[in-house]
PDB file of N, CA and C in Angstrom:
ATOM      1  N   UNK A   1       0.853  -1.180   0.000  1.00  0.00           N
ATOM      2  CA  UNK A   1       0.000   0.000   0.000  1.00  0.00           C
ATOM      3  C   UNK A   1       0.891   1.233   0.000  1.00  0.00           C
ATOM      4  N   UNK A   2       0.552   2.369  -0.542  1.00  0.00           N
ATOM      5  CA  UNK A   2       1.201   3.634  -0.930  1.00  0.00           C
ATOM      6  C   UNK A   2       0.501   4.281   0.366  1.00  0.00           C
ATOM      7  N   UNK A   3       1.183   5.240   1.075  1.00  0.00           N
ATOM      8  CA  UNK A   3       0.078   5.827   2.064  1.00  0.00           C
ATOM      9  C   UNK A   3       0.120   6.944   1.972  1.00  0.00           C
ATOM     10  N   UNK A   4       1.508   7.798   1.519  1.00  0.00           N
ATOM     11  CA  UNK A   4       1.780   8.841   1.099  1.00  0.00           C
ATOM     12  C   UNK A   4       2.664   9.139   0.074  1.00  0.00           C
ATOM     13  N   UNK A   5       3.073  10.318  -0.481  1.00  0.00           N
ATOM     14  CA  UNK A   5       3.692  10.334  -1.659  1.00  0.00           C
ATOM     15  C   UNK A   5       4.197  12.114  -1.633  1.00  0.00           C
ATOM     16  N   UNK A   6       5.493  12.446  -1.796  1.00  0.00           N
ATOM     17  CA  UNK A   6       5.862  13.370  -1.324  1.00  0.00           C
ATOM     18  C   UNK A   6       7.156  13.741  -2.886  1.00  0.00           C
ATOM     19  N   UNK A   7       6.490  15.070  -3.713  1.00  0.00           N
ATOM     20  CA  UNK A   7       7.301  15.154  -4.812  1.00  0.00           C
ATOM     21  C   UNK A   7       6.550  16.880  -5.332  1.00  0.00           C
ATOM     22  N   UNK A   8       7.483  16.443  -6.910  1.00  0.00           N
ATOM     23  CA  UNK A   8       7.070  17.634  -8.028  1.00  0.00           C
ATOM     24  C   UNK A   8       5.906  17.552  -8.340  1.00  0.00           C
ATOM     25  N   UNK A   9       4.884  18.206  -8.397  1.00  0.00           N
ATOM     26  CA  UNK A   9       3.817  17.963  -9.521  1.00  0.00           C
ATOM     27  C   UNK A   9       4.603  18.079 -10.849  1.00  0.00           C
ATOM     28  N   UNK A  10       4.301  17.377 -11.658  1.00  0.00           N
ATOM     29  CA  UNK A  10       4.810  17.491 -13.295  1.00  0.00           C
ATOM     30  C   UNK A  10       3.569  17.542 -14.106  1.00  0.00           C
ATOM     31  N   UNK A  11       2.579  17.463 -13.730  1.00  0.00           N
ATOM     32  CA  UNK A  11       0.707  17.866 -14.293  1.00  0.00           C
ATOM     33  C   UNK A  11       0.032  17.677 -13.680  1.00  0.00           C
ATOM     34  N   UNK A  12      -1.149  18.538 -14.014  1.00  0.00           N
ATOM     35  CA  UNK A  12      -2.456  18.276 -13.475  1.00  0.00           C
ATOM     36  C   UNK A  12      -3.314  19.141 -14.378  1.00  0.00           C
ATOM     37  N   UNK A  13      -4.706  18.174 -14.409  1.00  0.00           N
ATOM     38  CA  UNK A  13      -5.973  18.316 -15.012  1.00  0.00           C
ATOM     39  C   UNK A  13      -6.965  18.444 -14.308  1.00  0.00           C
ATOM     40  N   UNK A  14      -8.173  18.470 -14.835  1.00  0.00           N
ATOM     41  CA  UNK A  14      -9.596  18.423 -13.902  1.00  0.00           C
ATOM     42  C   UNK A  14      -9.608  16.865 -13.493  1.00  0.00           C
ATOM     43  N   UNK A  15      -8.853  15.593 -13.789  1.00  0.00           N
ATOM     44  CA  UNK A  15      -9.113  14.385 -12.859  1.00  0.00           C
ATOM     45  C   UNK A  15      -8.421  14.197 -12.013  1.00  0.00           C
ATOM     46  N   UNK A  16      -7.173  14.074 -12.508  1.00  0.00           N
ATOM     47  CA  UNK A  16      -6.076  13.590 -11.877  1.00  0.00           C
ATOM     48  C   UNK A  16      -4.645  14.657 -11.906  1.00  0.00           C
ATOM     49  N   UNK A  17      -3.728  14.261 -11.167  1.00  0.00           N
ATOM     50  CA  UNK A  17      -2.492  15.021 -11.417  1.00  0.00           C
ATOM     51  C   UNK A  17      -0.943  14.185 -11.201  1.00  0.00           C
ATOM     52  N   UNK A  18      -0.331  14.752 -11.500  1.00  0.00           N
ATOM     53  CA  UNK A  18       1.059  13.735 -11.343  1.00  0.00           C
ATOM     54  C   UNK A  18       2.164  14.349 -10.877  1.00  0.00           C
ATOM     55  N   UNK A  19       2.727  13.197  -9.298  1.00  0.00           N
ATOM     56  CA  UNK A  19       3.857  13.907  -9.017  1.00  0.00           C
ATOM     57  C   UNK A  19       4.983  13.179  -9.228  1.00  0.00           C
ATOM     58  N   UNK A  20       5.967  13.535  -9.515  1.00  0.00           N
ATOM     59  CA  UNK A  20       7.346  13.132  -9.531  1.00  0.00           C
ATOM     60  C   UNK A  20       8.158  12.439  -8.017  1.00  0.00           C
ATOM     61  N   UNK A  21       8.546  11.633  -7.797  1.00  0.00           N
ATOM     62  CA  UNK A  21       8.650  11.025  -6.207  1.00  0.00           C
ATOM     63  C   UNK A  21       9.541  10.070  -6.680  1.00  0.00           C
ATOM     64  N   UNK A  22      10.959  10.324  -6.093  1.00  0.00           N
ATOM     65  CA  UNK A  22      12.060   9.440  -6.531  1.00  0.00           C
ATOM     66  C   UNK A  22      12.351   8.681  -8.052  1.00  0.00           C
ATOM     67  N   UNK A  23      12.071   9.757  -8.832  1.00  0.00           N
ATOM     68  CA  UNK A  23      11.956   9.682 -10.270  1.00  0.00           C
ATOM     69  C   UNK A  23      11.053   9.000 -11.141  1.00  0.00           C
ATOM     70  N   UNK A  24      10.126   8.419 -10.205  1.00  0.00           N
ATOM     71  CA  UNK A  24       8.878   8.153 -10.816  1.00  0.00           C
ATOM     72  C   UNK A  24       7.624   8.699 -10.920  1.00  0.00           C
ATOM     73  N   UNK A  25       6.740   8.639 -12.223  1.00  0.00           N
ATOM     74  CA  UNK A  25       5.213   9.695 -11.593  1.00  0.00           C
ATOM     75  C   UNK A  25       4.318   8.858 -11.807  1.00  0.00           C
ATOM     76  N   UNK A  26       3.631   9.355 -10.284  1.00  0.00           N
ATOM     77  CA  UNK A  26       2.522   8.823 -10.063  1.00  0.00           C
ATOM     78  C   UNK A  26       1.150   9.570 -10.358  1.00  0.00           C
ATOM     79  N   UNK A  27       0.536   8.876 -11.012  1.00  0.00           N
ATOM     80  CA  UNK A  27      -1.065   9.378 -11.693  1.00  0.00           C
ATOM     81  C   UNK A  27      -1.478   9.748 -10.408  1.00  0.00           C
ATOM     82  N   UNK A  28      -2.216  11.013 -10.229  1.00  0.00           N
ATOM     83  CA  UNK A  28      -3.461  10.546  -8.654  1.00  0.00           C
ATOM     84  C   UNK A  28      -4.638  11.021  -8.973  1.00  0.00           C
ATOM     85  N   UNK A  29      -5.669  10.583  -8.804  1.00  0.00           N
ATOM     86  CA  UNK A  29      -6.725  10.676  -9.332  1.00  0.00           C
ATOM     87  C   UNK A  29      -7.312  11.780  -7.880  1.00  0.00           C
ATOM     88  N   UNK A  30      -8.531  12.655  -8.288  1.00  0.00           N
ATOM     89  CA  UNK A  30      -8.846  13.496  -6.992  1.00  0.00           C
ATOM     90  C   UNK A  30      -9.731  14.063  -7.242  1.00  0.00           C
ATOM     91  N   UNK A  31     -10.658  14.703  -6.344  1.00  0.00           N
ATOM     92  CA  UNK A  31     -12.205  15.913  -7.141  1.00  0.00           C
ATOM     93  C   UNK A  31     -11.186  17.261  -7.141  1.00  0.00           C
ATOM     94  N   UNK A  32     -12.035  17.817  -7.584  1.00  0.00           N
ATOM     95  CA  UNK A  32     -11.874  18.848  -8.245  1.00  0.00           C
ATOM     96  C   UNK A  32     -11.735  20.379  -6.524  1.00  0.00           C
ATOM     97  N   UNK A  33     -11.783  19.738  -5.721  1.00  0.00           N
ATOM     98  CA  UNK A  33     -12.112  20.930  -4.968  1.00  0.00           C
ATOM     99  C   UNK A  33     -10.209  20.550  -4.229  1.00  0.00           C
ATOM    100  N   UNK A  34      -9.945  18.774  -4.082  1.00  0.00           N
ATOM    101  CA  UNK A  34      -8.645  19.132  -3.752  1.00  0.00           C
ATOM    102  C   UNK A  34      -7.761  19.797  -4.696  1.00  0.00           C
ATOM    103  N   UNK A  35      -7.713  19.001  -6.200  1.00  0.00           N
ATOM    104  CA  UNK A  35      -7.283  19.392  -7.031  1.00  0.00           C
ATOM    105  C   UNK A  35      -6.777  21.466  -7.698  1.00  0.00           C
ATOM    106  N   UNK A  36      -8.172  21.861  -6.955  1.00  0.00           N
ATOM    107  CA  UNK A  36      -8.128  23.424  -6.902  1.00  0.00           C
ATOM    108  C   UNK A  36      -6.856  24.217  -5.687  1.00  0.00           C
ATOM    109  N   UNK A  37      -6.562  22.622  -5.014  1.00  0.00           N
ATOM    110  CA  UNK A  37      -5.651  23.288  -3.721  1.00  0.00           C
ATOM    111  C   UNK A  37      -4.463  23.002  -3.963  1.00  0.00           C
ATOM    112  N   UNK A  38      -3.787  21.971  -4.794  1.00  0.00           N
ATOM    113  CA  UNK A  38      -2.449  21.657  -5.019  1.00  0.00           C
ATOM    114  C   UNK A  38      -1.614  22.926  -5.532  1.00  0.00           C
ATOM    115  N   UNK A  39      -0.696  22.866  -5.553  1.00  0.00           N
ATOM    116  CA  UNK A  39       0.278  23.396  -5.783  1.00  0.00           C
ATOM    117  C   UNK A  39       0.017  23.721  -7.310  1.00  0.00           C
ATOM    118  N   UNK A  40       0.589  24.791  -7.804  1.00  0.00           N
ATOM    119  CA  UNK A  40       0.982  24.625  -9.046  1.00  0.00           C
ATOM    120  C   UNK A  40       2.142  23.613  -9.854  1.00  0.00           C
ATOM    121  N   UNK A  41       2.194  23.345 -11.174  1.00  0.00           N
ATOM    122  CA  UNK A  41       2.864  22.857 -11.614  1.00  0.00           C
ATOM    123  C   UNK A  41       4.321  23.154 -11.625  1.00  0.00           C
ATOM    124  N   UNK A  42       5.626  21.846 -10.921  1.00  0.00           N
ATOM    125  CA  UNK A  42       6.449  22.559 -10.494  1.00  0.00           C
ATOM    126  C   UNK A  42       6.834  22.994  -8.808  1.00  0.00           C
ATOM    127  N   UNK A  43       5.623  22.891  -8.435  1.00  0.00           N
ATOM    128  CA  UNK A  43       5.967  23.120  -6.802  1.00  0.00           C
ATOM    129  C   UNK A  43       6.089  21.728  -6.232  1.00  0.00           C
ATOM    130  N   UNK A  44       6.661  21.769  -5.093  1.00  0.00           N
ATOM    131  CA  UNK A  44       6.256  20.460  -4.324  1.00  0.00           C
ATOM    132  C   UNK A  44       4.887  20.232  -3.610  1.00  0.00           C
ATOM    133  N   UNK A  45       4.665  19.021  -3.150  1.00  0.00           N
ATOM    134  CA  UNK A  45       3.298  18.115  -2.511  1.00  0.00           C
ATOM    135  C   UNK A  45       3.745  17.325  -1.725  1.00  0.00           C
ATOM    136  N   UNK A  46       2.785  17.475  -0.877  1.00  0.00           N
ATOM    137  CA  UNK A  46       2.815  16.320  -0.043  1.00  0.00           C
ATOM    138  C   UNK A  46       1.555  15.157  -0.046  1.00  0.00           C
ATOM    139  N   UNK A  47       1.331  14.419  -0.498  1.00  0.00           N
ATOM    140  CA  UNK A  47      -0.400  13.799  -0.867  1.00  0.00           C
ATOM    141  C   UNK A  47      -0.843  12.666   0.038  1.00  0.00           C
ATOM    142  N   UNK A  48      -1.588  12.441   1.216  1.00  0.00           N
ATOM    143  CA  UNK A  48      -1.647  11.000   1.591  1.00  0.00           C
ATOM    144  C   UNK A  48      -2.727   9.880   0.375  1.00  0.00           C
ATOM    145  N   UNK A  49      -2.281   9.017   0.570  1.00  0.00           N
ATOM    146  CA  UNK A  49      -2.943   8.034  -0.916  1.00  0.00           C
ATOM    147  C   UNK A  49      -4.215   6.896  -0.267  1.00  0.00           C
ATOM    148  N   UNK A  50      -4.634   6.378  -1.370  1.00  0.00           N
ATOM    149  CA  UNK A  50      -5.523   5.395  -1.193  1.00  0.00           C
ATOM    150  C   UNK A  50      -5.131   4.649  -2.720  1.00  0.00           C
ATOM    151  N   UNK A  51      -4.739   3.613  -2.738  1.00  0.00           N
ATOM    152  CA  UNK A  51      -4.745   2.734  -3.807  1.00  0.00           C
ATOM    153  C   UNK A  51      -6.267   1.423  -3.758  1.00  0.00           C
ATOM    154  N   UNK A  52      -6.397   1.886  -4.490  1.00  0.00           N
ATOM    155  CA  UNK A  52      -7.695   1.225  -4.948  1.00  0.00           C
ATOM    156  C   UNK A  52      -7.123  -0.118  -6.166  1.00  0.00           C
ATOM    157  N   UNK A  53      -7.441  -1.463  -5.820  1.00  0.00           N
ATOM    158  CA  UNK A  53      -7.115  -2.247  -6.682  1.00  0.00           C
ATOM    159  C   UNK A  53      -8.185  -3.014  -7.558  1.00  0.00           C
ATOM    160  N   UNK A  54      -8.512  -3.354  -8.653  1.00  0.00           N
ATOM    161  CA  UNK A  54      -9.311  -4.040  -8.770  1.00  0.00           C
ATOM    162  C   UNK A  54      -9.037  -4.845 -10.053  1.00  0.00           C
ATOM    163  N   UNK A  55      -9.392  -5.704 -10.889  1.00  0.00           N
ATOM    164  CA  UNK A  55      -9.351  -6.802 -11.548  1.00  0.00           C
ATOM    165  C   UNK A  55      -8.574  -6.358 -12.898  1.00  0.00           C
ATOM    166  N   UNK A  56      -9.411  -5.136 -12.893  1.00  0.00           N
ATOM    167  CA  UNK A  56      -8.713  -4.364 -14.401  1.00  0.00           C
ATOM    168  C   UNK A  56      -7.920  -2.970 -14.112  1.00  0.00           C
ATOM    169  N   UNK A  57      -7.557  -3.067 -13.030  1.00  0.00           N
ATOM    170  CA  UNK A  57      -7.093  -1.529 -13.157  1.00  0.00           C
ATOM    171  C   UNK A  57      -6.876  -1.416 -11.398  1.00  0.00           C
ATOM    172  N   UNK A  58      -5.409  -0.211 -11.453  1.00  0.00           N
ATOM    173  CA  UNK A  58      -4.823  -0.259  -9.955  1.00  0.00           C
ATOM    174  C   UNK A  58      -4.985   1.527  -9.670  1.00  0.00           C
ATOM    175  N   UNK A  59      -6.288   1.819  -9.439  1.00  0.00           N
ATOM    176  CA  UNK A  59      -6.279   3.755  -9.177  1.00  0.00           C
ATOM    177  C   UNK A  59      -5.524   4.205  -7.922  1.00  0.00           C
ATOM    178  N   UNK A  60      -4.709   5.384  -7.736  1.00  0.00           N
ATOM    179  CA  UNK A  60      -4.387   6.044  -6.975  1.00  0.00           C
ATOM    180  C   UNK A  60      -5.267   7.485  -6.499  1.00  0.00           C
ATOM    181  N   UNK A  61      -5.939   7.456  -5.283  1.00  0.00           N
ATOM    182  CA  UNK A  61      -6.865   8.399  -5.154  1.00  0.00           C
ATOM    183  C   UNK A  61      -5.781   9.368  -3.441  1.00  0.00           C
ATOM    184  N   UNK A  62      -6.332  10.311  -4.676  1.00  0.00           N
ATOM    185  CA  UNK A  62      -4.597  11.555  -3.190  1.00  0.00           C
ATOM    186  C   UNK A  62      -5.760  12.353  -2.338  1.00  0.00           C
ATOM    187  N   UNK A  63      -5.104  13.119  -1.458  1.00  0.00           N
ATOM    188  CA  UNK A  63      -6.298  13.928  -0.455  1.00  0.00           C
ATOM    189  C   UNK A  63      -4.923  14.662   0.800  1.00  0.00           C
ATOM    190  N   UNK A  64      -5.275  15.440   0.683  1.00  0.00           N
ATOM    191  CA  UNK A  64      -4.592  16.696   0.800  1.00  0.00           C
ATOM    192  C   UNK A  64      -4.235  16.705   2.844  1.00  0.00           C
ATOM    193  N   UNK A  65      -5.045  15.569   3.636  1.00  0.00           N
ATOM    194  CA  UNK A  65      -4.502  15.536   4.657  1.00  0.00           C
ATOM    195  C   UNK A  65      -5.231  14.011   4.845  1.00  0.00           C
ATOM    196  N   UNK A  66      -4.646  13.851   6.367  1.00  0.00           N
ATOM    197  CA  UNK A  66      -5.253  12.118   6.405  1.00  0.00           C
ATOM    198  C   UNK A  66      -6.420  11.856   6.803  1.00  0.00           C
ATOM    199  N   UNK A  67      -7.358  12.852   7.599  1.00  0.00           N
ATOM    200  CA  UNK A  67      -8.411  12.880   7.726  1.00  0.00           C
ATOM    201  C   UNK A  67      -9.546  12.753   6.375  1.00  0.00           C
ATOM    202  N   UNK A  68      -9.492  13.678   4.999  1.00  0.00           N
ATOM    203  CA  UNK A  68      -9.911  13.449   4.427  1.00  0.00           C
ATOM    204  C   UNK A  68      -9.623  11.771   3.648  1.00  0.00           C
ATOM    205  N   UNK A  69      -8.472  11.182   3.484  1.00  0.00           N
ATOM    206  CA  UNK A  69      -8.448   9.879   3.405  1.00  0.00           C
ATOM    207  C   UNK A  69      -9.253   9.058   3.824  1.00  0.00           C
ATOM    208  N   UNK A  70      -8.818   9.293   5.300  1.00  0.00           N
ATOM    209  CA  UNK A  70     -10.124   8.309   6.472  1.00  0.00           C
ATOM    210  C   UNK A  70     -11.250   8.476   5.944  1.00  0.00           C
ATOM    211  N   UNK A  71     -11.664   9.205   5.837  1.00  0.00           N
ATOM    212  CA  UNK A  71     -13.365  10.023   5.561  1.00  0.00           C
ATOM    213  C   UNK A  71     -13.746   8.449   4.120  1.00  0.00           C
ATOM    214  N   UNK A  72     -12.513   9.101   3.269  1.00  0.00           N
ATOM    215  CA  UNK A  72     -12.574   8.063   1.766  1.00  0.00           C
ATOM    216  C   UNK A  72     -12.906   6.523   2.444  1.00  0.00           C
ATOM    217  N   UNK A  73     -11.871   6.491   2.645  1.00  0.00           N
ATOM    218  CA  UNK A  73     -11.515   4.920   3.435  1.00  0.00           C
ATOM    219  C   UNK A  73     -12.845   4.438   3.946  1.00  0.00           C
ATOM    220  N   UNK A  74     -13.768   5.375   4.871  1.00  0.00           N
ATOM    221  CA  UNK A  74     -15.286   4.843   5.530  1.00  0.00           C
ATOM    222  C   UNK A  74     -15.936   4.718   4.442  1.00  0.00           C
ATOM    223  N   UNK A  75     -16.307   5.867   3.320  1.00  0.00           N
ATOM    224  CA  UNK A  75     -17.269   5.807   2.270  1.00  0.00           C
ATOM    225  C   UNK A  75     -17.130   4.541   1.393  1.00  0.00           C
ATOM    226  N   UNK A  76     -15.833   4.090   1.029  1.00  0.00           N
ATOM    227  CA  UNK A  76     -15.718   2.612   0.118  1.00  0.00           C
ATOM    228  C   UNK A  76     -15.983   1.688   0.786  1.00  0.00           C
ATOM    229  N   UNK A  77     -15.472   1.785   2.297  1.00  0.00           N
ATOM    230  CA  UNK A  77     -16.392   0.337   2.844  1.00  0.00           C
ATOM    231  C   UNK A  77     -17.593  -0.154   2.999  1.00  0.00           C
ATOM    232  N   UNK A  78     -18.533   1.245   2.552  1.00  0.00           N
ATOM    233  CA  UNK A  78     -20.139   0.878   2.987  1.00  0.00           C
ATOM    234  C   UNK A  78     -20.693  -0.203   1.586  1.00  0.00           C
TER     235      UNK A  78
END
């Protein structure tokens, strides 16, 4: 499990954004209201994660402190 992820942004869109973290980038998928809070492109982040796995596909969902995670974390278990 990824729990956090600490780098460059190198993009971001209205879904997702990508940071740079020991020379690799990671996709993170996010709404639009964290997404409005990141950094610009170029700055650093700090993101806690949720990896979501499933049969066809491995999503990375970021959130801007760990509380909002948790929050995630309750809503997928229902």
């Amino acid at each position: 499990m990824i729990s956090y992820l600490e780098g460059k942004i190198l993009d971001k869109n209205e879904k997702f954004f990508v940071v740079d973290a020991g020379g690799i980038g990671y996709k993170i998928f996010s709404h639009s209201g964290i997404l409005e809070k990141i950094p610009e492109i170029g700055q650093n982040v700090k993101i806690w994660t949720h990896l979501y796995v499933r049969e066809d596909a491995m999503d990375l969902y970021g959130f801007l402190n760990k509380e909002e995670l948790e929050f995630f974390e309750i809503l997928i278990s229902i």
